[in-house]
C-alpha atoms as a PDB file:
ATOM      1  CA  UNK A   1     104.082  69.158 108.443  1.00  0.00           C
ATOM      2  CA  UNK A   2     104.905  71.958 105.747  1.00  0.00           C
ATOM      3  CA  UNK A   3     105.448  75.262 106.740  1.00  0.00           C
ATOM      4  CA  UNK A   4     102.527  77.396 105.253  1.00  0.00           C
ATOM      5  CA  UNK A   5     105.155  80.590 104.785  1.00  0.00           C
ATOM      6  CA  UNK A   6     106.947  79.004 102.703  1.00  0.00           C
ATOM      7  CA  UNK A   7     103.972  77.754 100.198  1.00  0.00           C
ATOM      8  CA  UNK A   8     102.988  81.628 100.576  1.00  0.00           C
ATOM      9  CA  UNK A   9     106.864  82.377  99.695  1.00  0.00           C
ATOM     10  CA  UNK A  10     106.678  80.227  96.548  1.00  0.00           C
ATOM     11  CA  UNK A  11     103.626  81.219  95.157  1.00  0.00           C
ATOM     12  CA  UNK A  12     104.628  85.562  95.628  1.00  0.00           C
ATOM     13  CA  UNK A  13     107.907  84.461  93.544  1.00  0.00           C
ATOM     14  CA  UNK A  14     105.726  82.711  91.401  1.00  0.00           C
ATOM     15  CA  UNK A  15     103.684  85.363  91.044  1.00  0.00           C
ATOM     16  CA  UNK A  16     106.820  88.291  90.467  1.00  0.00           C
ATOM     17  CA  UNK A  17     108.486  85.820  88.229  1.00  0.00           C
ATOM     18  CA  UNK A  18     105.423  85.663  85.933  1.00  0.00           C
ATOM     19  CA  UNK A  19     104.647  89.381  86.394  1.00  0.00           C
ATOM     20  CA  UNK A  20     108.000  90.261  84.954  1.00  0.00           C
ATOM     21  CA  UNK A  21     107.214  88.339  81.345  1.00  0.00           C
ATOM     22  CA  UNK A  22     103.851  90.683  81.703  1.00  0.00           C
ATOM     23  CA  UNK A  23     101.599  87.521  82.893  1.00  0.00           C
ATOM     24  CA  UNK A  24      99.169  87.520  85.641  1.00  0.00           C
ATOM     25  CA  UNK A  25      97.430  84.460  86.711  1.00  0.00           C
ATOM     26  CA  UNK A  26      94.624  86.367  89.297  1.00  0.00           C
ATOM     27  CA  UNK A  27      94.129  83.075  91.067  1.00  0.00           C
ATOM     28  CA  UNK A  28      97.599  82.116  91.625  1.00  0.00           C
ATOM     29  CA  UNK A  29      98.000  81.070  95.127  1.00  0.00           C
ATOM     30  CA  UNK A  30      98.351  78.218  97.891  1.00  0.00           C
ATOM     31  CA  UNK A  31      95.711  75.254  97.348  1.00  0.00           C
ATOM     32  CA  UNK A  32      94.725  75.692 101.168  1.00  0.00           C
ATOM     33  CA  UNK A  33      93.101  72.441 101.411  1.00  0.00           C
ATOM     34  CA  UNK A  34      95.999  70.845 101.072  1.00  0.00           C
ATOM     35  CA  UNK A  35      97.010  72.032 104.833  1.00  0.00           C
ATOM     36  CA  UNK A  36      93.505  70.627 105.683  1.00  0.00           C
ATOM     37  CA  UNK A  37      94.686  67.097 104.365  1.00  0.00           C
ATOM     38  CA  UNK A  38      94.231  64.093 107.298  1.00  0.00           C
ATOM     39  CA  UNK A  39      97.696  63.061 105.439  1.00  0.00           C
ATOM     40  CA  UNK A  40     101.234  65.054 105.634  1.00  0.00           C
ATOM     41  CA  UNK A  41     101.455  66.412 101.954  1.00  0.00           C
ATOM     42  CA  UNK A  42     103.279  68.461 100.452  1.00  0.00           C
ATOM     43  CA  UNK A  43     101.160  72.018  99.487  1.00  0.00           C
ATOM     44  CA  UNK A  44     100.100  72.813  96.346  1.00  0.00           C
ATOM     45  CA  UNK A  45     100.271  76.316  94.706  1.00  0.00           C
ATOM     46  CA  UNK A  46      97.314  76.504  92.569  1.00  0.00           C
ATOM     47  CA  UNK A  47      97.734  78.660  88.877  1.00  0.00           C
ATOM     48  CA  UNK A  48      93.745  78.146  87.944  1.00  0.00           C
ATOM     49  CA  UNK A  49      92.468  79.160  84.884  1.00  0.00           C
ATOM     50  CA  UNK A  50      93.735  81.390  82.419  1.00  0.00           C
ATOM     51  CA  UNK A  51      92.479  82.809  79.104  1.00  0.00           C
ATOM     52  CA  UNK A  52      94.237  82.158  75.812  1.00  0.00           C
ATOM     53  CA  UNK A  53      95.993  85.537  75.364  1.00  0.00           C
ATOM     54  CA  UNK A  54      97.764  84.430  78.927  1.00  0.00           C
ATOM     55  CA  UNK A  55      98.297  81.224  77.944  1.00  0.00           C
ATOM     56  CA  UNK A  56     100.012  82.447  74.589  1.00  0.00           C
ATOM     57  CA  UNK A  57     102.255  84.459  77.002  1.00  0.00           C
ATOM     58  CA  UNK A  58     102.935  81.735  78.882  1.00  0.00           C
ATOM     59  CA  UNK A  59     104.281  79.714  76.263  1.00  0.00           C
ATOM     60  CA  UNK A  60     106.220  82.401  74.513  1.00  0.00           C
ATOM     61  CA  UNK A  61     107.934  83.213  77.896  1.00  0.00           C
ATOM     62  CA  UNK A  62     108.742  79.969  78.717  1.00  0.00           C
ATOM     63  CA  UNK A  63     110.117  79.146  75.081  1.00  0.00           C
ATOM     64  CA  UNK A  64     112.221  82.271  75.204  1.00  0.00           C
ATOM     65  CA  UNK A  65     113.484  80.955  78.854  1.00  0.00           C
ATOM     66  CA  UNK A  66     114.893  77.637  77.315  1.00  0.00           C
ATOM     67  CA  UNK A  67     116.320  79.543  74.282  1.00  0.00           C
END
């Protein structure tokens, strides 16, 4: 079984990681289900929806990552 901590863990680095490019995904967080599953799996972080000016962001901050 996964720790739910660490899940928690990734998704606040996640979540600083992204805020320091200026990018906030407002449901960013641990697909809780996926603790519920009958089936060991391994949890999900969830990033939902985002408009198109975050999006943009996205892009332009993970192009400028690989550069």
């Amino acid at each position: 079984m996964h720790d739910h901590s660490e899940a928690d863990d990734c998704a606040a680095d996640l979540r600083a990681a992204l805020a320091e490019h200026g990018i906030t995904l407002p449901s960013l967080g641990v697909d809780l289900p996926t603790f519920a599953a009958r089936y060991p799996t391994r949890p999900l972080i969830a990033l939902g929806n985002c408009n198109l000016l975050t999006a943009r962001a996205l892009v332009a901050a993970l192009r400028k990552g690989v550069a």
